[in-house]
Protein backbone atom coordinates (compact mmCIF):
# COMPACT_ATOMS: atom_id res chain seq x y z
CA UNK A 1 -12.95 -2.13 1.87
CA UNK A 2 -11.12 -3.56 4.59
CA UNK A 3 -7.30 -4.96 4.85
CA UNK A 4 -7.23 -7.94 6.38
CA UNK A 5 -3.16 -8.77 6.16
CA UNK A 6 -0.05 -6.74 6.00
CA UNK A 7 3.67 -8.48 5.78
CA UNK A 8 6.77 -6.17 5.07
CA UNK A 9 9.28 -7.90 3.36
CA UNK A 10 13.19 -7.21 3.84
CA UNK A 11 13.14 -6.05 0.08
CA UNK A 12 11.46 -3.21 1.11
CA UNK A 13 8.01 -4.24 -0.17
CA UNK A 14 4.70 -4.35 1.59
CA UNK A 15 1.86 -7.16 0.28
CA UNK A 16 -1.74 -6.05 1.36
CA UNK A 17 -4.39 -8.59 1.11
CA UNK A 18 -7.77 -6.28 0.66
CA UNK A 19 -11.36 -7.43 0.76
CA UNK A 20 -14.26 -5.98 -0.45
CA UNK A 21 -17.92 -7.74 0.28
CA UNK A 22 -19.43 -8.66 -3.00
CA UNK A 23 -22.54 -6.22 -2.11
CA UNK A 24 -20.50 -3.33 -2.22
CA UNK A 25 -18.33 -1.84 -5.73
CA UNK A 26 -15.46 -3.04 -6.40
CA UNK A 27 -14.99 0.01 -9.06
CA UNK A 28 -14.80 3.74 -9.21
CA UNK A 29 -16.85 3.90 -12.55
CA UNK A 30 -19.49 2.75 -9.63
CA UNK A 31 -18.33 5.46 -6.85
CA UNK A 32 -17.10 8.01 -9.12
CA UNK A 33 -17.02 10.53 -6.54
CA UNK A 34 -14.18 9.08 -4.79
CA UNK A 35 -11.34 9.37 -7.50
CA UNK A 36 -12.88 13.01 -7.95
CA UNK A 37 -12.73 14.05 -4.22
CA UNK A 38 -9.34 12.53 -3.67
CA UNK A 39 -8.12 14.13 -6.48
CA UNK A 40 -9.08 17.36 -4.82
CA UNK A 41 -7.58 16.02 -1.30
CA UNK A 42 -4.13 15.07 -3.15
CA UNK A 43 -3.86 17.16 -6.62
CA UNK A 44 -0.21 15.38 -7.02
CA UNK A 45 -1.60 12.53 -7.50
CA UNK A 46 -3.09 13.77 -10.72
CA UNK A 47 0.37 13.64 -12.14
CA UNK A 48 1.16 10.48 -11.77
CA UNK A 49 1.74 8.69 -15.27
CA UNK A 50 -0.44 5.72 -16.15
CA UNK A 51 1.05 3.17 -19.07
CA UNK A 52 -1.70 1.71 -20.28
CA UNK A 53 -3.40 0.00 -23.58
CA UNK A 54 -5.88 3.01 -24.42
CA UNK A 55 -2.87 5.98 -23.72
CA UNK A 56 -5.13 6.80 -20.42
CA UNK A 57 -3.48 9.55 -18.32
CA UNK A 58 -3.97 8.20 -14.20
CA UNK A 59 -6.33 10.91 -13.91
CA UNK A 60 -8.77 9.20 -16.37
CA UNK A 61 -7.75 5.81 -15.51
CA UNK A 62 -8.93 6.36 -11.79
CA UNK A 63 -11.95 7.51 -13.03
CA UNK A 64 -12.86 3.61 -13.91
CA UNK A 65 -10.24 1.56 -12.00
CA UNK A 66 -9.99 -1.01 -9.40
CA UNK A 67 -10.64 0.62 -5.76
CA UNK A 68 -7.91 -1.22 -4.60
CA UNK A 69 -5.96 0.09 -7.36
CA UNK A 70 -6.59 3.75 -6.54
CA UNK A 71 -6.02 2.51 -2.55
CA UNK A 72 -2.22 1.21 -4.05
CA UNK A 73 -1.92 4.56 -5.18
CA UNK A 74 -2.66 6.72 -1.94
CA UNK A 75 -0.63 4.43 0.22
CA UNK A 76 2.14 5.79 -2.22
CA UNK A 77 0.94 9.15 -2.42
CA UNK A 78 1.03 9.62 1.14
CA UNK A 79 4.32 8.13 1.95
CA UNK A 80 5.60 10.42 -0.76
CA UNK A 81 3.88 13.43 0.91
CA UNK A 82 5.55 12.56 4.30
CA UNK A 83 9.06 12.55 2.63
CA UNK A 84 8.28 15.90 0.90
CA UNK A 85 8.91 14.34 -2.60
CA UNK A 86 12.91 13.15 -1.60
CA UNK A 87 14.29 9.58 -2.48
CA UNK A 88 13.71 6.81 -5.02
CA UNK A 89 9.88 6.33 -6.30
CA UNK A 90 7.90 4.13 -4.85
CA UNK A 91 6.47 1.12 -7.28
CA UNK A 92 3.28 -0.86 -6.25
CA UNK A 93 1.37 -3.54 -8.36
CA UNK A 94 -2.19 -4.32 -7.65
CA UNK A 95 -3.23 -8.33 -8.15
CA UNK A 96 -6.14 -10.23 -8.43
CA UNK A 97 -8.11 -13.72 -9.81
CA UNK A 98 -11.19 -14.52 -8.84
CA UNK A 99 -11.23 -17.95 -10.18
CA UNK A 100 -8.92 -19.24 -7.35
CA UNK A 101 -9.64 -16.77 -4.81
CA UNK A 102 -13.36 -15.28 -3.64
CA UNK A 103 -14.91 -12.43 -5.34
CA UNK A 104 -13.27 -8.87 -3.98
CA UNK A 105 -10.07 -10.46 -2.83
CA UNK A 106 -7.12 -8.26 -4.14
CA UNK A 107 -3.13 -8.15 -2.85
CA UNK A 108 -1.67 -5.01 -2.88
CA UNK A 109 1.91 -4.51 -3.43
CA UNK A 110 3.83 -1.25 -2.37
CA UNK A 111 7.43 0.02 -1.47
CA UNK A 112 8.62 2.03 1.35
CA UNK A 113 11.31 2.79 3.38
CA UNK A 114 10.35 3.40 6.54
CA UNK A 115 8.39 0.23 8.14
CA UNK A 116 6.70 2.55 10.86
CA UNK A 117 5.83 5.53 8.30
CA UNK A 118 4.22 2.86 5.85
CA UNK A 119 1.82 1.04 8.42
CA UNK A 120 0.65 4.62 9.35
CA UNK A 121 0.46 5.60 5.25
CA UNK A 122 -1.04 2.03 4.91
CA UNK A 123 -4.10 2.65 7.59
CA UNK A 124 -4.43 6.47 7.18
CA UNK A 125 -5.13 5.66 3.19
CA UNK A 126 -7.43 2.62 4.11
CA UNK A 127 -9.53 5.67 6.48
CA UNK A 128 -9.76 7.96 3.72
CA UNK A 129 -10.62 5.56 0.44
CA UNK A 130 -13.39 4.21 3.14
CA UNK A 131 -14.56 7.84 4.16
CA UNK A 132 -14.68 8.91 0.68
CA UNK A 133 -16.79 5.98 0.04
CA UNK A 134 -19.28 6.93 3.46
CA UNK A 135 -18.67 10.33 2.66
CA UNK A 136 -17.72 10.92 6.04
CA UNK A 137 -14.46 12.30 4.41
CA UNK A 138 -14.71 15.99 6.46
CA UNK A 139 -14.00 13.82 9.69
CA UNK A 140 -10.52 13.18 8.59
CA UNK A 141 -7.52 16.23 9.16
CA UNK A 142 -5.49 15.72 6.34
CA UNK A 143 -2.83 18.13 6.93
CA UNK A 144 -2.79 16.91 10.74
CA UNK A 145 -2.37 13.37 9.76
CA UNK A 146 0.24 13.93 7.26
CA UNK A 147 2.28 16.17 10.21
CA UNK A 148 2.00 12.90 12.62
CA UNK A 149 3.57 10.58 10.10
CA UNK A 150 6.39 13.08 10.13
CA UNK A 151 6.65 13.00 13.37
CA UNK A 152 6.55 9.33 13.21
CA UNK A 153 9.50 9.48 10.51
CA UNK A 154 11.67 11.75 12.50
CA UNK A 155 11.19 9.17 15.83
CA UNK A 156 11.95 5.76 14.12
CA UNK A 157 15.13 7.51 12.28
CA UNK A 158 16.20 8.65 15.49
CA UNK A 159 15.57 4.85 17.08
CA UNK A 160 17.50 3.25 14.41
CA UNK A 161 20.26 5.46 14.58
CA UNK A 162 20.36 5.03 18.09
CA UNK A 163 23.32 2.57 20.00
CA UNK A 164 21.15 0.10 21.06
CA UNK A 165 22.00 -3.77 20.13
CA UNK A 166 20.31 -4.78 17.33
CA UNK A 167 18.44 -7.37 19.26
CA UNK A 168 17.38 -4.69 21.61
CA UNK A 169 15.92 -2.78 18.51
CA UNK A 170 13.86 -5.90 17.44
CA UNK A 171 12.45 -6.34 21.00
CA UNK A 172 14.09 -9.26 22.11
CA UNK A 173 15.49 -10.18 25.26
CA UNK A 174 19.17 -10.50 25.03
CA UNK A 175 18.80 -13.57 26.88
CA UNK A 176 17.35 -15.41 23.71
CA UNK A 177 19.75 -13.50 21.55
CA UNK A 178 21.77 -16.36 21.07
CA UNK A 179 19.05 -18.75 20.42
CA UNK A 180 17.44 -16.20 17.48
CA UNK A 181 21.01 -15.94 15.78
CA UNK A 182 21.20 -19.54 15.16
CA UNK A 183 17.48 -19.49 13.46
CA UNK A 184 18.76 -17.07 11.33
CA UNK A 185 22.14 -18.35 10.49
CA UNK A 186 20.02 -21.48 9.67
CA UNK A 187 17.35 -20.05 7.41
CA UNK A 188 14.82 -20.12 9.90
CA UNK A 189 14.07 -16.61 10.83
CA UNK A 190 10.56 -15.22 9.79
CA UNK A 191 13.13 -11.92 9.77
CA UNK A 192 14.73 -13.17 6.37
CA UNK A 193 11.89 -13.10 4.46
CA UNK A 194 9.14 -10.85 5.97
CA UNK A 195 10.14 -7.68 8.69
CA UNK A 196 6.43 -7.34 9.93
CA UNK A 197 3.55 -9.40 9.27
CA UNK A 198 0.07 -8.57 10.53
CA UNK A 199 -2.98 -10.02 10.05
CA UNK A 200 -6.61 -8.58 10.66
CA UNK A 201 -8.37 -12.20 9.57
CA UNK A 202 -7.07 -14.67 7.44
CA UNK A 203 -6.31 -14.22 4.30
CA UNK A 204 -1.01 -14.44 -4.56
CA UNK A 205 -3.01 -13.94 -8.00
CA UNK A 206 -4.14 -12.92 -11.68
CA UNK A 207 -5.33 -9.41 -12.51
CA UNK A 208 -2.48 -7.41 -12.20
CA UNK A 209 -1.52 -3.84 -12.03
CA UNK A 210 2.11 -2.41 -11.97
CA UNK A 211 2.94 1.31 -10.63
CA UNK A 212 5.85 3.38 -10.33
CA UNK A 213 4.67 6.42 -7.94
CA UNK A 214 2.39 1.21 -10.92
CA UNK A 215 -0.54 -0.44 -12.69
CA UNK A 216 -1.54 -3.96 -14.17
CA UNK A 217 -4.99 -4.62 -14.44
CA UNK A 218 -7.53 -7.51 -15.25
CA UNK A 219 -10.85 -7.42 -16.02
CA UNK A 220 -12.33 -8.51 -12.97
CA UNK A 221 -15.29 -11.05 -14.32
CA UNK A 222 -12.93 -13.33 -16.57
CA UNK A 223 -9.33 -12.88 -14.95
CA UNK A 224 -8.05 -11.46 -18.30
CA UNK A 225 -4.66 -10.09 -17.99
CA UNK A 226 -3.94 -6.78 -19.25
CA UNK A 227 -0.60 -4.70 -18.38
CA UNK A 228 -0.35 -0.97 -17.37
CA UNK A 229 2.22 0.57 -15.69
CA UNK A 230 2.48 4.06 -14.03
CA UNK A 231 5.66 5.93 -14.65
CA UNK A 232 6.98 8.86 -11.40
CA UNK A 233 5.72 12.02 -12.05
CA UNK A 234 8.50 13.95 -13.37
């Protein structure tokens, strides 16, 4: 599984476009030791609620799911973990159809609210759903990597609190200030509609799945639309 683009959107919401090769699963009914080993790694993520048309709880739902469903929910998992469980729930939807795009395209949707702390939960859950997969899973310091994105949080609130011009915190020369104001006032400003946008290669959709700390899903062969939805732990 590999990401291969990452925008932020002011509306603090992330959109991950995920591929996975058509030789490898695109399922956990066909790596079922992945949903069970994560569950070990992150037992809260067994309580998450999953609203869905057979009354699945998340833990049985994950146990035949979209990868890049169960990817949607570590990204929130960990960002929750780095918080310590304080602020509004996340949300996330998970979307694909394979009838427009190529087999094992999906676009991952998640909120955050720290840019910085999501690209790190963002990466650090794309290592450990492709570990799991490699089992090369003992490689990866959990506790250690969950501490740095802490870190992480504690420096960028400190940055943004900090007196600098606002330009100054977006990494432009003041010189072009000016010139970057008018974009904006005119519409034209990639700022208004996406903060950060990466992109690994090149790279909306269909299948569906809708989360709240949420899940709509297709079936994956005929582009079916079914609706689930996954409710914050309470």
């Amino acid at each position: 599984m590999k990401i291969t683009e990452i925008v932020f959107y002011d509306t603090n919401r992330a959109k991950l476009v995920v591929e996975i090769p058509e030789t490898e699963p695109f399922t956990t009914h066909e790596r079922p030791r992945i949903p069970r080993i994560l569950f070990k790694l992150f037992p809260h993520m067994a309580t998450q609620r999953c609203y869905n048309d057979a009354g699945y709880s998340f833990r049985r739902e994950a146990m035949a799911t979209e990868i890049p469903h169960l990817f949607e929910h570590l990204i929130i998992e960990i960002q929750d973990q780095v918080r310590r469980g304080v602020g509004q729930p996340f949300a996330g939807e998970t979307q694909w159809n394979w009838t427009i795009d190529p087999r094992g395209r999906f676009y991952v949707m998640v909120d955050y609210d720290n840019e910085i702390v999501a690209l790190g939960a963002i990466r650090l859950a794309e290592r450990v759903i492709n570990a799991l997969d490699s089992k090369d899973i003992g490689q990866i310091d959990m506790s250690r990597e969950i501490m740095r994105l802490r870190e992480l949080a504690k420096l960028s609130r400190r940055f943004a609190g900090s007196t600098q011009p606002r330009d100054a915190w977006r990494g432009l020369d003041p010189a072009d200030a000016d010139e970057d104001d008018e974009q904006e006032a005119d519409g034209e400003s990639a700022h208004e509609h996406s903060a950060l946008h990466f992109t690994t290669a090149a790279g909306d959709a269909g299948g569906h799945a809708e989360h709240q700390n949420g899940h709509k899903h297709a079936d994956h062969e005929a582009a079916i639309t079914e609706s689930f939805k996954v409710a914050p732990a309470q």
